[in-house]
Each structure stands twice: as C-alpha cells, then as structure tokens.
C-alpha atoms as a PDB file:
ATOM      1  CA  UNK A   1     -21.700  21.566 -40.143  1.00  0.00           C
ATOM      2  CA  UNK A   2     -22.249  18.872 -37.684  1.00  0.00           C
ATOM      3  CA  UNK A   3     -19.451  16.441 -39.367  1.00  0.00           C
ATOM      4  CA  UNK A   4     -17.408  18.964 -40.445  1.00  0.00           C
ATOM      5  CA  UNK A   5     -17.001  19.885 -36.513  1.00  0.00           C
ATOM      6  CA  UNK A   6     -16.842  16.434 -36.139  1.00  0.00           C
ATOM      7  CA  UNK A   7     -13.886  16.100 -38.394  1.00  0.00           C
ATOM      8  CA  UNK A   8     -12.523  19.285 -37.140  1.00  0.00           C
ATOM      9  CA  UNK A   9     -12.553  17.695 -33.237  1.00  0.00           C
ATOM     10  CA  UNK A  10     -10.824  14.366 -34.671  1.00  0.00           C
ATOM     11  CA  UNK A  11      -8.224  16.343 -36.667  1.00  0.00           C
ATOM     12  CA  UNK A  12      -7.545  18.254 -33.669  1.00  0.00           C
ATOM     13  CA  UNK A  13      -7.215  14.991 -30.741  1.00  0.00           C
ATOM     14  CA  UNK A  14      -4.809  13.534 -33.312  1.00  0.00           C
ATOM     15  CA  UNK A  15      -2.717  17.140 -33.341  1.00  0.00           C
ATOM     16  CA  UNK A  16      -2.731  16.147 -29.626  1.00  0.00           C
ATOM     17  CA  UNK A  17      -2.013  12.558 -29.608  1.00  0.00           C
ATOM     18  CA  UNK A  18       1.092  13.317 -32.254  1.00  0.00           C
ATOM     19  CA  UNK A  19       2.250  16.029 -29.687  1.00  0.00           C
ATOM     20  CA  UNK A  20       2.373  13.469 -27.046  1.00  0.00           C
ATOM     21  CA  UNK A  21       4.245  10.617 -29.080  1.00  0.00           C
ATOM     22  CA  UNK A  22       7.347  10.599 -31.450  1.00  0.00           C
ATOM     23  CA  UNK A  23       5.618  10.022 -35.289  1.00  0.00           C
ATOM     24  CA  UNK A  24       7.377   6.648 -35.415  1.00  0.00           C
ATOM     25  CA  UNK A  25       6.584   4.955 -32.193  1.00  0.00           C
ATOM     26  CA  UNK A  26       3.608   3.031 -33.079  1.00  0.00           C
ATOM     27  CA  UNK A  27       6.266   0.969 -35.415  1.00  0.00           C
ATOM     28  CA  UNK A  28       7.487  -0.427 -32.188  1.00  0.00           C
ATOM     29  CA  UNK A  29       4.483  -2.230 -31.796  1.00  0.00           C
ATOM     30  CA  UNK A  30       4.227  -3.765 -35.404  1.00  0.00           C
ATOM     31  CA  UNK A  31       4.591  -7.531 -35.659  1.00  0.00           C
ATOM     32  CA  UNK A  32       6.264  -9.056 -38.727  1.00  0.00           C
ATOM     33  CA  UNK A  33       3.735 -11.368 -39.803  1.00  0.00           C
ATOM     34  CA  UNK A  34       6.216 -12.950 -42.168  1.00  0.00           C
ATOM     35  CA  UNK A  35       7.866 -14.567 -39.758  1.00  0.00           C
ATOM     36  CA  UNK A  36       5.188 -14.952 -36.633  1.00  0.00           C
ATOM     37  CA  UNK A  37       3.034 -17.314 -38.713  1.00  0.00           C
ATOM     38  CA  UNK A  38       6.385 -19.565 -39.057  1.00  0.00           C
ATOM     39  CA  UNK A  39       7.346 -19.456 -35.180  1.00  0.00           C
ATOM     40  CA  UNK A  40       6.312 -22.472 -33.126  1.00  0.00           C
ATOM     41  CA  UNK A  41       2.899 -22.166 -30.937  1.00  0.00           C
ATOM     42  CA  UNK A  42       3.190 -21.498 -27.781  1.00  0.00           C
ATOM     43  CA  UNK A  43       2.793 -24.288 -25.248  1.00  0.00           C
ATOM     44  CA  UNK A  44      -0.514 -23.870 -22.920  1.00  0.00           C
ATOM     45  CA  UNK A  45      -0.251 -23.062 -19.629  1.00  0.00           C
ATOM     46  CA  UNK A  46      -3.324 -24.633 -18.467  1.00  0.00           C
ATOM     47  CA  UNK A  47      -5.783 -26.763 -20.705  1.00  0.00           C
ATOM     48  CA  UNK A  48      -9.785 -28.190 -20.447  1.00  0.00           C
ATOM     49  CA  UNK A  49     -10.432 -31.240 -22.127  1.00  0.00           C
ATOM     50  CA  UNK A  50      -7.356 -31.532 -24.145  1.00  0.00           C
ATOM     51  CA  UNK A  51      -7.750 -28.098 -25.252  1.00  0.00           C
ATOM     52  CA  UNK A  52      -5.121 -24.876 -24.564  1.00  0.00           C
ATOM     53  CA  UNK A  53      -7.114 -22.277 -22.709  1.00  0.00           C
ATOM     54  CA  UNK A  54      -4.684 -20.345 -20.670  1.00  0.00           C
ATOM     55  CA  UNK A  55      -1.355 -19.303 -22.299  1.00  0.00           C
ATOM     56  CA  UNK A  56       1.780 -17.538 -20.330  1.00  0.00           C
ATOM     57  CA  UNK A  57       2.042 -13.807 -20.110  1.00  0.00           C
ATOM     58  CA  UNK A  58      -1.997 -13.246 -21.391  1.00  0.00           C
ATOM     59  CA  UNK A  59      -4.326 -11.159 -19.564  1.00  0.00           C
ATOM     60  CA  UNK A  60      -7.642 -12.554 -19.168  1.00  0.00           C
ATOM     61  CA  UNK A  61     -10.871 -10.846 -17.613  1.00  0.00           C
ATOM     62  CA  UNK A  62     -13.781 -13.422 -16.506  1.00  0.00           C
ATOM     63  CA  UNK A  63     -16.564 -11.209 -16.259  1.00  0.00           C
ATOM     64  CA  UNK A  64     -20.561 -11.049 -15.621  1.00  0.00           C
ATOM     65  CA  UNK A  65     -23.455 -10.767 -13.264  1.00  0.00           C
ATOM     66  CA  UNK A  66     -23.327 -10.906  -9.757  1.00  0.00           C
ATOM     67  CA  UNK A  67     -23.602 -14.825  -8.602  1.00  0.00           C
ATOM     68  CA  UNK A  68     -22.601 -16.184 -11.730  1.00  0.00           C
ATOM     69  CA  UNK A  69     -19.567 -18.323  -9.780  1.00  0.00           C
ATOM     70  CA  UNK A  70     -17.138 -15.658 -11.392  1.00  0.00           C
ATOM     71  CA  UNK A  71     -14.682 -16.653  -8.435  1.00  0.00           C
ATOM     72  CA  UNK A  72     -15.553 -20.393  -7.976  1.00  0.00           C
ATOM     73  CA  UNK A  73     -14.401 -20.658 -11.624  1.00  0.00           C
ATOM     74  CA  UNK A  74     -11.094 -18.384 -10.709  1.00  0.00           C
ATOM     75  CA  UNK A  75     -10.540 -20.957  -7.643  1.00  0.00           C
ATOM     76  CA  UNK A  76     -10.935 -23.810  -9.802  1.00  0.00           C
ATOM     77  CA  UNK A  77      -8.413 -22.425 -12.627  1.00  0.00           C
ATOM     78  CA  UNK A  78      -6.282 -21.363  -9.460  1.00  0.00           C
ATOM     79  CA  UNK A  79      -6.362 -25.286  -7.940  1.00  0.00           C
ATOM     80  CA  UNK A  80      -6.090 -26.651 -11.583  1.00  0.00           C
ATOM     81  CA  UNK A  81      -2.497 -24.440 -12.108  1.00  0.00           C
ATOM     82  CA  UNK A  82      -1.048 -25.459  -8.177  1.00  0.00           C
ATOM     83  CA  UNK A  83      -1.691 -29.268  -8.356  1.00  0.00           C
ATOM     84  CA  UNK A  84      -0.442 -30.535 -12.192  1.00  0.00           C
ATOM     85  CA  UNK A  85      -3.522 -31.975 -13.551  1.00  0.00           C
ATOM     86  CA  UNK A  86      -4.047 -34.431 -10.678  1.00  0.00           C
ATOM     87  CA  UNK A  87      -7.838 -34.187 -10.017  1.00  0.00           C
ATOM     88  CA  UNK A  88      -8.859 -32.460 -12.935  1.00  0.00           C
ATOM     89  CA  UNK A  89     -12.688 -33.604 -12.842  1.00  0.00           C
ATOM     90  CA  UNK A  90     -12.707 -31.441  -9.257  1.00  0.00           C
ATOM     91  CA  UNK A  91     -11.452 -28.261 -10.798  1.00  0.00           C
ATOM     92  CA  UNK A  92     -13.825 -28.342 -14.014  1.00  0.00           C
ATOM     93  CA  UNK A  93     -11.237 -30.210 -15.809  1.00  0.00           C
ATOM     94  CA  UNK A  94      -9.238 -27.707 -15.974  1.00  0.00           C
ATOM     95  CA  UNK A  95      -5.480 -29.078 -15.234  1.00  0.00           C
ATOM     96  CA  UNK A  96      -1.580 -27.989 -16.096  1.00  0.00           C
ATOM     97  CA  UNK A  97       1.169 -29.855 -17.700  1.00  0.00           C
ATOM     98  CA  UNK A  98       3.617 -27.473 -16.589  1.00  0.00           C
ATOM     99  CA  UNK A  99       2.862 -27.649 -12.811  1.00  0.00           C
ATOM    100  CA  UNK A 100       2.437 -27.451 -10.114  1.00  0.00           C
ATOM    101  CA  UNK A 101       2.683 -23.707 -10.589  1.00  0.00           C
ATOM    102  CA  UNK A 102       3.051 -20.870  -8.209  1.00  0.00           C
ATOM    103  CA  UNK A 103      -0.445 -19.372  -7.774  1.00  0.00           C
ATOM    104  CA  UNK A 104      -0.768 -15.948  -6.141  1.00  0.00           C
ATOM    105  CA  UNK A 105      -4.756 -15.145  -5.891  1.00  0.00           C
ATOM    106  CA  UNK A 106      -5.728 -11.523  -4.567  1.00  0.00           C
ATOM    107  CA  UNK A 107      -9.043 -10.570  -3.377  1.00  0.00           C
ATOM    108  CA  UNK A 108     -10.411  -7.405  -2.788  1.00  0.00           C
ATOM    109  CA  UNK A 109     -13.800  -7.927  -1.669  1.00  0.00           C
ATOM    110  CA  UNK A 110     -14.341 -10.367   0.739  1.00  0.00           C
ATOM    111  CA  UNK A 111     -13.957 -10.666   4.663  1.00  0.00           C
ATOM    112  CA  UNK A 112     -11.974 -12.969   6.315  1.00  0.00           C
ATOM    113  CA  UNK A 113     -14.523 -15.669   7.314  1.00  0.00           C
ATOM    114  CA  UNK A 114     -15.778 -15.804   3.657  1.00  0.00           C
ATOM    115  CA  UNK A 115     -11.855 -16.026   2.536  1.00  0.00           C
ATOM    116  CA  UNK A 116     -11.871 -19.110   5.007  1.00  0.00           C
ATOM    117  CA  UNK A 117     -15.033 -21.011   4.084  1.00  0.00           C
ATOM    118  CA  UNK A 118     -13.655 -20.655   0.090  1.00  0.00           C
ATOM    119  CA  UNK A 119     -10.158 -22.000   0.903  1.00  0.00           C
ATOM    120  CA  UNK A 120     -11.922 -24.754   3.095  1.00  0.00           C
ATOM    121  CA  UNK A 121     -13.950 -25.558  -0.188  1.00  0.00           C
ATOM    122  CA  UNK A 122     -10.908 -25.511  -2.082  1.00  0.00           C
ATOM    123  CA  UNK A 123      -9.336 -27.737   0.113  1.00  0.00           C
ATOM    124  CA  UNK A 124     -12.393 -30.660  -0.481  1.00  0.00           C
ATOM    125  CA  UNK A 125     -12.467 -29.409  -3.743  1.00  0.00           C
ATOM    126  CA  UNK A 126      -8.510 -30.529  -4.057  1.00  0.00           C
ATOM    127  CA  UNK A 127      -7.341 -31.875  -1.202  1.00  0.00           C
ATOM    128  CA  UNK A 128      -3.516 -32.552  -2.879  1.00  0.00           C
ATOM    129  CA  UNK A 129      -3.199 -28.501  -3.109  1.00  0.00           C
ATOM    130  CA  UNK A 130       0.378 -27.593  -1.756  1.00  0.00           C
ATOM    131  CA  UNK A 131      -0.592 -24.293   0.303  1.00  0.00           C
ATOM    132  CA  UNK A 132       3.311 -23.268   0.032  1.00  0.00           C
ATOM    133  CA  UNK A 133       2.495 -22.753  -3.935  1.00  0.00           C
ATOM    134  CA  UNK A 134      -1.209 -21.124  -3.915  1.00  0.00           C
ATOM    135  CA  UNK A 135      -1.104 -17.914  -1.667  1.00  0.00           C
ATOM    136  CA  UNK A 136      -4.679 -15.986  -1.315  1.00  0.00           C
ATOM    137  CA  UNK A 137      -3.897 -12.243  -0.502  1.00  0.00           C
ATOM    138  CA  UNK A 138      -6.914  -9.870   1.307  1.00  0.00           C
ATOM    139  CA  UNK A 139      -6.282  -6.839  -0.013  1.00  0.00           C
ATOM    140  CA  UNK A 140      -9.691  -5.682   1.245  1.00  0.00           C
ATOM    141  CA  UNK A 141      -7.600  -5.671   4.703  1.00  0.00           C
ATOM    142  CA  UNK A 142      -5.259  -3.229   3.726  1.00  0.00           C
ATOM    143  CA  UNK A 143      -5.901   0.103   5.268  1.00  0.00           C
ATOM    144  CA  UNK A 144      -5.734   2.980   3.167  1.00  0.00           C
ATOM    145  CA  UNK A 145      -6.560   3.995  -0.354  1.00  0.00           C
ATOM    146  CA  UNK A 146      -5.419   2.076  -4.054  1.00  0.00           C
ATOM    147  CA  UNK A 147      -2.304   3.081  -3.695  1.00  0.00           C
ATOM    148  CA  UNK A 148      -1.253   1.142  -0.468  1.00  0.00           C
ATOM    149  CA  UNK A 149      -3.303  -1.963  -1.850  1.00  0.00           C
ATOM    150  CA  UNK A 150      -0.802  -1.887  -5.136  1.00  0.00           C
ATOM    151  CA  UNK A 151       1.677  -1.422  -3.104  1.00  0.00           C
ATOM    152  CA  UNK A 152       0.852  -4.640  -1.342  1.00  0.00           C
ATOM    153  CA  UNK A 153      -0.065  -6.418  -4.816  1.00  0.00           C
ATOM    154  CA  UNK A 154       3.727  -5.300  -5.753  1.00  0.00           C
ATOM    155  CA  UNK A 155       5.396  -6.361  -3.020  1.00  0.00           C
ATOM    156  CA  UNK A 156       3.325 -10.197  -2.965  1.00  0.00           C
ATOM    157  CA  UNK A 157       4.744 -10.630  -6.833  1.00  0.00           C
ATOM    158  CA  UNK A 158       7.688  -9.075  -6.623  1.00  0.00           C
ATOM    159  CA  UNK A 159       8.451 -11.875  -3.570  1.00  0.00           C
ATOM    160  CA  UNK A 160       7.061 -14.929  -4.220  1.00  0.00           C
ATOM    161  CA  UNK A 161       7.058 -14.981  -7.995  1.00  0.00           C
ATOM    162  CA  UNK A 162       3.736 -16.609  -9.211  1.00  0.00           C
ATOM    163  CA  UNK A 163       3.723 -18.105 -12.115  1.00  0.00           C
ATOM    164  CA  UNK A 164      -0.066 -17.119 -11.940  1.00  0.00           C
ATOM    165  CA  UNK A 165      -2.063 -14.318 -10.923  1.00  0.00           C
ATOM    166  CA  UNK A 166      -5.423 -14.026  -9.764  1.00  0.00           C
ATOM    167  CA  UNK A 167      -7.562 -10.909  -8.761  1.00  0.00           C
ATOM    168  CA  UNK A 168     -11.211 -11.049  -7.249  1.00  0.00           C
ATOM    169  CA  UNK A 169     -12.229  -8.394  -8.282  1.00  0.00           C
ATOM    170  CA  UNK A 170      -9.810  -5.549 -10.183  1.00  0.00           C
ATOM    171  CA  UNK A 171     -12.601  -3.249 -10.537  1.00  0.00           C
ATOM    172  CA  UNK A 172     -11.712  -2.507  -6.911  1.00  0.00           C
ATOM    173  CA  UNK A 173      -7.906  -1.771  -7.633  1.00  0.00           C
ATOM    174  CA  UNK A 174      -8.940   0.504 -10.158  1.00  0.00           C
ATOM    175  CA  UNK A 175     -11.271   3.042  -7.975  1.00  0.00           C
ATOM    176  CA  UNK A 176     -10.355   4.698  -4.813  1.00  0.00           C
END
C-alpha cells in the first residue's frame, strides 16, 4: 500500500506538472548531440595553470564552511578577470586572455569598513587593477527587503555591462 500511494502521489504531481506545461516543451531544451560534439570548444574565459576554468555565460557556486576564504578566492578570480593575466602568481594564478574584463562584484554581507580593508588588499594584492573596470556593489546598504536589492543588482548590470559577475553571498538575495 505504501508504494502504491507512492506511485499514486507521483502519477498525480506529473498530472500537475503536464497541466502547467504544453506536452512538447521539454523538446525545446533537447540538444542535438550529432552536431554539438562537432562544434568548436568554447574559448575560456579565465584559466589556472594553463587550464580553462571559467567559461562565458556559466553559473558557478563556490561554496563551504564559514572561513574557508570563499570570498578571498572570488576577489582573486575577480582581480585575475580585470587585469589580463598580468600578475597571475598574486591572484592564485588565475589570469584572462580575453581581458581586462568588466568585473561587477556584489556583496551582501559585509559593512563598509570590511568592504574597504578587502579592496585595500586587493589593491596590494594587484596593484595594476583598473578600478573603472572592477565595481564592488554593497547591497547590504540597500534599505528595504530582496526586492529593492534586485532591483539594485538590475540596474548595476543593466548599466555597466560586466563581462563578469560576482555575488558574496546569494543566499542573502534569495531570503527576505
């Protein structure tokens, strides 16, 4: 009885899901993997060591305990994508070929003073950073709830049009 309720439940979510999309819109999303496997790789947007780590238009989530230099390692990708490689040993070697890049970096956590003693690190870290291509956003100092901070986060990309985004942290763009 258990699985057949089970089953039962299942059957009736996908009733639901199928009631919410047309049957044939999941074949908008299907990739013809006759031909992808024959298009050319995509270049890297930034590397380490010779290697491709960060590719145009990807999402990716750096994640773990607290103190584990989560940001320092987003600062350091951040540097690596604004100055083209120069310095690469101060930013973890990671570096871009395709730079210097527009770097918009959000935070939504820290206070002002700790925004300024990071950017001063920065600054040692890479002192060849052009400041008119890395802008550091404190969403934290936005009054109101997660709607005025996207709003804000909107506005910042729809303007200066980073080639890279940063956000420390998006757990806190997700909650109100």
């Amino acid at each position: 009885n258990q699985i057949e309720g089970l089953v039962d439940g299942s059957i009736v979510r996908m009733k639901a899901l199928e009631a919410l999309f047309h049957d044939d819109l999941w074949q908008n999303y299907v990739l013809d993997i006759s031909t992808l496997v024959h298009e050319p790789d995509e270049v890297p947007l930034i590397f380490r060591k010779g290697q491709g780590f960060f590719y145009r238009g990807n999402l990716y989530l750096i994640s773990g305990y607290a103190g584990a230099m989560k940001s320092f390692l987003a600062l350091s990708i951040a540097a690596s994508a604004s100055n083209k490689g120069a310095n690469a040993d101060r930013t973890l070697n990671f570096y871009s070929t395709a730079g210097p890049l527009k770097v918009l970096m959000f935070d939504t956590e820290l206070a002002k003073n700790t925004i300024k003693k990071r950017i001063k690190a920065l600054m040692t870290m890479v002192p060849e950073i052009d400041l008119h291509l890395f802008k550091y956003v404190s969403l934290r100092m936005v009054p109101g709830d997660t709607d005025s901070k996207m709003k804000v986060f909107d506005d910042a990309c729809r303007q200066f049009k980073p080639d890279v985004i940063v956000i420390d942290s998006g757990r806190d763009l997700c909650v109100d």
